[in-house]
Protein backbone atom coordinates (compact mmCIF):
# COMPACT_ATOMS: atom_id res chain seq x y z
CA UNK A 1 35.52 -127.68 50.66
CA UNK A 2 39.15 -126.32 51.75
CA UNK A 3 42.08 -125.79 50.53
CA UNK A 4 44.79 -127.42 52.56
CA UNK A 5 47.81 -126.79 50.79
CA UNK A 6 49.83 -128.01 47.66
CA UNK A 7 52.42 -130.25 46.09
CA UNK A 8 54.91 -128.58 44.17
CA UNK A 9 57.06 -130.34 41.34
CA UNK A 10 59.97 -128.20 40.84
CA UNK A 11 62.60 -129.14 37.96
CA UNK A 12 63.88 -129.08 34.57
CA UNK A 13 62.90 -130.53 31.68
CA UNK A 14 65.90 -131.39 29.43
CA UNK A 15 65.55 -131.73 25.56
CA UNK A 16 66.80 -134.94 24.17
CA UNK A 17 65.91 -134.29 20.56
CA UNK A 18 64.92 -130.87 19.06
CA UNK A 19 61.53 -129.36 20.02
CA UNK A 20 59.15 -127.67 17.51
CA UNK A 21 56.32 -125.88 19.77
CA UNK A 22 55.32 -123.53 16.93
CA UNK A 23 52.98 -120.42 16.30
CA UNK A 24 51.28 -119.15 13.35
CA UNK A 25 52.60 -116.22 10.75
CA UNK A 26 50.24 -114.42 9.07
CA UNK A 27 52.82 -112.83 6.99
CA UNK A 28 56.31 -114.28 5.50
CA UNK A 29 59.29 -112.32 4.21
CA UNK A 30 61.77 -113.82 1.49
CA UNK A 31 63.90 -116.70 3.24
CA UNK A 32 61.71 -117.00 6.18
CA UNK A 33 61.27 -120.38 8.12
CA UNK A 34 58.36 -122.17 7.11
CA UNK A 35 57.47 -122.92 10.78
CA UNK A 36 58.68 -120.45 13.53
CA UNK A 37 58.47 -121.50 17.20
CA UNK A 38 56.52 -120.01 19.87
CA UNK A 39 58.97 -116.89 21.48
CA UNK A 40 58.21 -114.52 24.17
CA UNK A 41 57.89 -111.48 22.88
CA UNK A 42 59.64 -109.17 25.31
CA UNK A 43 62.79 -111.01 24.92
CA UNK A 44 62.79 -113.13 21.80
CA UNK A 45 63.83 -116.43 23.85
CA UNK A 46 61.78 -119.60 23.15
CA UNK A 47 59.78 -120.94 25.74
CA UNK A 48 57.14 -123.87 26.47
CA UNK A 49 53.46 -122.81 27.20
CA UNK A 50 51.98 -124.60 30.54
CA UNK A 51 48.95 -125.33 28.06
CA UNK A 52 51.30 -127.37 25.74
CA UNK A 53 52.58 -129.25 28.41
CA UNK A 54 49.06 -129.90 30.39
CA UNK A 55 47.32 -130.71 27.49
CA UNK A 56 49.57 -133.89 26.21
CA UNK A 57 49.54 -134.71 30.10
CA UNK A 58 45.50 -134.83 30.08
CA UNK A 59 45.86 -136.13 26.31
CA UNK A 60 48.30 -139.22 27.09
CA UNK A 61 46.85 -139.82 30.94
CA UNK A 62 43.32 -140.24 28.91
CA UNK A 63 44.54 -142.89 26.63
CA UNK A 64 46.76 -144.49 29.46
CA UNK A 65 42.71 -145.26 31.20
CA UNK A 66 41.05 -145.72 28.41
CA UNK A 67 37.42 -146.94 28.79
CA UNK A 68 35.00 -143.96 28.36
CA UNK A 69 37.92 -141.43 28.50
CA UNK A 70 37.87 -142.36 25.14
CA UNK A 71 34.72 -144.07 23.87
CA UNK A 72 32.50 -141.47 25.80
CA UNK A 73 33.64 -138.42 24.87
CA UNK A 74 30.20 -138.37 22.44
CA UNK A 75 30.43 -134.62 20.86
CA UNK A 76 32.03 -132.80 23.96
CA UNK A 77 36.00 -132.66 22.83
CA UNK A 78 36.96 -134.51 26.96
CA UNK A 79 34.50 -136.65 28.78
CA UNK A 80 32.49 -135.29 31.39
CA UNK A 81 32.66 -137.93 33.59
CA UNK A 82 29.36 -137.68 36.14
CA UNK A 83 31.71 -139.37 39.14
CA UNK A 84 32.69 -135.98 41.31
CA UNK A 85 36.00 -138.08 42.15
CA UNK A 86 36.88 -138.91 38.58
CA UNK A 87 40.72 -138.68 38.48
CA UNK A 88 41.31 -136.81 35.50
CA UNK A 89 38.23 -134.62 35.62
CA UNK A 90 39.10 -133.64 38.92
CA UNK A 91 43.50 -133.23 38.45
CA UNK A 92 42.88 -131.19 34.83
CA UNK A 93 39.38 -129.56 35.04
CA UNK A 94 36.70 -129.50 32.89
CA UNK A 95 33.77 -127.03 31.79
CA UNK A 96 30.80 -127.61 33.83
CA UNK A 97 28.30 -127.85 31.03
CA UNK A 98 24.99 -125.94 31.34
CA UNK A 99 22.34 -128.64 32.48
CA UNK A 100 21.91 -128.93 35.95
CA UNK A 101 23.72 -132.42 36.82
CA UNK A 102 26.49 -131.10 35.69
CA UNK A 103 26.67 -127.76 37.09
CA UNK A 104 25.99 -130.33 40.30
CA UNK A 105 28.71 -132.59 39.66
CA UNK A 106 31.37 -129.60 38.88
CA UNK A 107 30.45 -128.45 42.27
CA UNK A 108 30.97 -131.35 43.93
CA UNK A 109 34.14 -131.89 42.48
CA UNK A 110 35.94 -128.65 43.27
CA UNK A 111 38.58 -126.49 40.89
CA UNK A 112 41.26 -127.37 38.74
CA UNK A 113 43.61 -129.23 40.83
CA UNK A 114 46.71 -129.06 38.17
CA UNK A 115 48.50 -126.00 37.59
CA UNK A 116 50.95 -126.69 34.58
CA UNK A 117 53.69 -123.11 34.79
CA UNK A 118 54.64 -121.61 31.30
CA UNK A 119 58.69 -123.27 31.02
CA UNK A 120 61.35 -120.84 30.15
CA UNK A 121 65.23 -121.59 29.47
CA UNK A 122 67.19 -122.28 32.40
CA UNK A 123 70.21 -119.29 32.81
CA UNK A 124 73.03 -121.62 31.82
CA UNK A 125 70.68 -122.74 28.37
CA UNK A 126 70.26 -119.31 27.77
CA UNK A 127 73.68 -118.37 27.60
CA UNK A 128 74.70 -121.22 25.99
CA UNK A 129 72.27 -120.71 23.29
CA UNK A 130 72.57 -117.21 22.57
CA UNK A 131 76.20 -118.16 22.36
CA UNK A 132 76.13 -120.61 20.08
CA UNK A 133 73.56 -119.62 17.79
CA UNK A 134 74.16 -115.57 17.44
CA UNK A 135 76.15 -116.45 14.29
CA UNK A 136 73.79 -118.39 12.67
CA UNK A 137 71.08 -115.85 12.68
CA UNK A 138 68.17 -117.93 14.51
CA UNK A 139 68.45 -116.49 17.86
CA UNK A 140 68.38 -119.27 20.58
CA UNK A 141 67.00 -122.39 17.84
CA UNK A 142 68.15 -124.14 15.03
CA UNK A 143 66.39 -124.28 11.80
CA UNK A 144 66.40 -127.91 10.45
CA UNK A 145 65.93 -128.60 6.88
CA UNK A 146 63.75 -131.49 5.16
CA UNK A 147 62.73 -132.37 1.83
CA UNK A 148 58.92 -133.83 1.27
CA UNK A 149 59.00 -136.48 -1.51
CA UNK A 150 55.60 -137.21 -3.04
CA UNK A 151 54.57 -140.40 -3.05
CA UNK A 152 53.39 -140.45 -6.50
CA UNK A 153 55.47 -138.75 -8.03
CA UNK A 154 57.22 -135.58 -8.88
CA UNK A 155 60.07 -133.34 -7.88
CA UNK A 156 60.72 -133.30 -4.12
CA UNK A 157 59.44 -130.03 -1.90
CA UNK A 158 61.98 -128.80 0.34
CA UNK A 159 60.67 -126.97 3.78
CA UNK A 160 62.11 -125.77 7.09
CA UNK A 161 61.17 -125.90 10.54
CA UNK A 162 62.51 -124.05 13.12
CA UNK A 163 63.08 -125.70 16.53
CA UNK A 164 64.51 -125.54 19.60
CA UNK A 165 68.08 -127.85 19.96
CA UNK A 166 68.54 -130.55 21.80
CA UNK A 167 70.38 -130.14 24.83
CA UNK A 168 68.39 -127.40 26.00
CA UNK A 169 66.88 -127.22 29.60
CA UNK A 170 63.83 -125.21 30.58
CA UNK A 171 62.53 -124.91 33.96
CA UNK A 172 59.57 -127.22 35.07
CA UNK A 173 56.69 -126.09 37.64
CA UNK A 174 53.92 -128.21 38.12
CA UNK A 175 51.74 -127.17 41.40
CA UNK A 176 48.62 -129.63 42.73
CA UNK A 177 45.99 -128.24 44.74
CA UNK A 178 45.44 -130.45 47.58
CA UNK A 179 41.42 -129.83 49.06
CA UNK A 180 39.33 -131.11 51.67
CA UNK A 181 36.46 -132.49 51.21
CA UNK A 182 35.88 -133.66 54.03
CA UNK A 183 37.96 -136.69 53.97
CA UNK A 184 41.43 -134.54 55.18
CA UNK A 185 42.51 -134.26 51.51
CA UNK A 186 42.52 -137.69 50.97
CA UNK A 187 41.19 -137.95 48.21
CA UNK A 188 42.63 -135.42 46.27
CA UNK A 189 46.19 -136.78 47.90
CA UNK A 190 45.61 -140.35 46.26
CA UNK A 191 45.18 -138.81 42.55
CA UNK A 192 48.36 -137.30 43.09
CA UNK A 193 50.19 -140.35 41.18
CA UNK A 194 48.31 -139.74 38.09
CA UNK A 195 50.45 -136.47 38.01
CA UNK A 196 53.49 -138.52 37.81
CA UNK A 197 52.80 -141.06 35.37
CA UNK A 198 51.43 -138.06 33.05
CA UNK A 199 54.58 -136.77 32.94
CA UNK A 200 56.15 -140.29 32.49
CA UNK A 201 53.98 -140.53 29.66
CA UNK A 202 55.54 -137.66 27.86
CA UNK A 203 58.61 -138.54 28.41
CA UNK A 204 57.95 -142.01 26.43
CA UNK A 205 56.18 -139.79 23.58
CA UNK A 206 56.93 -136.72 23.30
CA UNK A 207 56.25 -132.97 23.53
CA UNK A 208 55.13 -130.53 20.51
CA UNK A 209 54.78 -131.01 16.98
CA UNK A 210 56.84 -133.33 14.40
CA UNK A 211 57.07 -136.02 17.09
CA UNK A 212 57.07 -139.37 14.63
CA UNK A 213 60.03 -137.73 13.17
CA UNK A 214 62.02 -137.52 15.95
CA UNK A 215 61.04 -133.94 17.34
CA UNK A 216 60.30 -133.69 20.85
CA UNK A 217 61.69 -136.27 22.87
CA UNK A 218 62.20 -134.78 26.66
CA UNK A 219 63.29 -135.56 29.92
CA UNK A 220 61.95 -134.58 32.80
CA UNK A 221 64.50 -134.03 36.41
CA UNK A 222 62.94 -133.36 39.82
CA UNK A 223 65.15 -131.27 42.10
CA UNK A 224 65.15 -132.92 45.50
CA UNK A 225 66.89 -132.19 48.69
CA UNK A 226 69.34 -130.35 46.66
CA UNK A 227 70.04 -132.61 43.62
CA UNK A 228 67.90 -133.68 40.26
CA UNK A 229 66.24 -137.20 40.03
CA UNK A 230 64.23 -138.85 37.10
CA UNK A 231 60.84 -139.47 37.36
CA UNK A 232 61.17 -143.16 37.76
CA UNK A 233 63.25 -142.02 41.27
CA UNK A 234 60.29 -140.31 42.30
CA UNK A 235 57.87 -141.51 44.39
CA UNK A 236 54.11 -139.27 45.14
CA UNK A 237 55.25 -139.51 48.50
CA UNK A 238 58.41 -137.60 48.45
CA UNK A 239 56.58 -134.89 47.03
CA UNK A 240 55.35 -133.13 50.33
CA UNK A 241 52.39 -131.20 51.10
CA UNK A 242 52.90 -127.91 51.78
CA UNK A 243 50.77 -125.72 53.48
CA UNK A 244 50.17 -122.32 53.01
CA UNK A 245 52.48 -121.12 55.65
CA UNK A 246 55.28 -122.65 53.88
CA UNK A 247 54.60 -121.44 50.42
């Protein structure tokens, strides 16, 4: 096995509707959103976790298959497919389990080719949020208010959620490990469009929490040769392989 280079999706991924990525709070002061997002905590700006973003890819990719990506999970939480050159397996990783076929398939089929970037406001969002939400008092987001109304009765419950506004950009790095197994990365090369309609996938669901009620909704652009295109403009050939001299 070798590693023979990598394909490198470089972008943005612009919010059409807000997005609610959130973290816990293990204690709440008086007037505190009920559901604060996820913030870096050196600067207080927003961001999207690579895990977040992977894990509705692998999620949405799964159901997208179907067959025993679904029905034979049994009581592991992803299927551990016993095919070395399982797509999905191979493209998102999975724990090689302790018996001794599957410590034998895992090596077979390599590492983790899918490396999913944490996403954090473009320069021009940034500005424009501080901008626009320094008077409001929640730094860079917007905190949307909604009423739950009990079905069977009673006075309604009103709660807030804090999320990020639509509009926003945040920059998108996706890197694929290309390998050779001794097929000249072939392999590895044809699972690359699985990558692609992952992210297509997203786009037609959505990303975070909240997402029936309208939360979430993204857009993903691919910078190439100097401009953005959309995902259906993108073809897995015009994403090069780079090797490691060009990195």
């Amino acid at each position: 096995m070798k590693l023979i280079g990598y394909k490198v999706i470089r972008g943005r991924m612009v919010l059409k509707s807000g997005l609610r990525i959130g973290t816990s709070k293990d204690m709440m002061a008086i007037g505190d959103v009920d559901n604060p997002v996820i913030r870096n905590p050196l600067t207080g700006e927003p961001y999207v976790p690579g895990s977040s973003l992977k894990g509705k890819m692998r999620y949405l990719l799964e159901w997208h298959l179907g067959g025993e990506y679904i029905t034979g999970s049994d009581t592991h939480h992803v299927f551990k497919s016993p095919d070395p050159k399982d797509p999905v397996n191979r493209i998102f990783g999975s724990a090689p389990g302790n018996n001794r076929e599957e410590l034998k398939v895992s090596r077979q089929r390599g590492p983790t080719r899918l490396l999913v970037r944490d996403a954090y406001l473009t320069e021009s969002s940034r500005k424009k949020l501080y901008d626009q939400t320094l008077s409001r008092g929640s730094l860079y987001t917007e905190v949307k208010q909604e009423v739950f109304i009990p079905r069977t009765g009673g006075n309604a419950k009103p709660r807030t959620a804090e999320r990020v506004p639509a509009g926003a950009e945040f920059g998108l790095e996706v890197v694929y490990r290309v390998f050779d197994l001794g097929d000249g990365g072939k392999t590895d090369s044809d699972h690359f469009h699985h990558v692609l309609t992952a992210l297509r996938l997203v786009e037609l669901d959505g990303l975070g929490g909240y997402i029936s009620r309208g939360y979430g909704q993204v857009a993903f652009q691919i910078e190439s040769n100097g401009s953005y295109l959309g995902l259906e403009e993108i073809e897995p050939e015009d994403i090069p392989l780079l090797s490691l001299a060009e990195q």
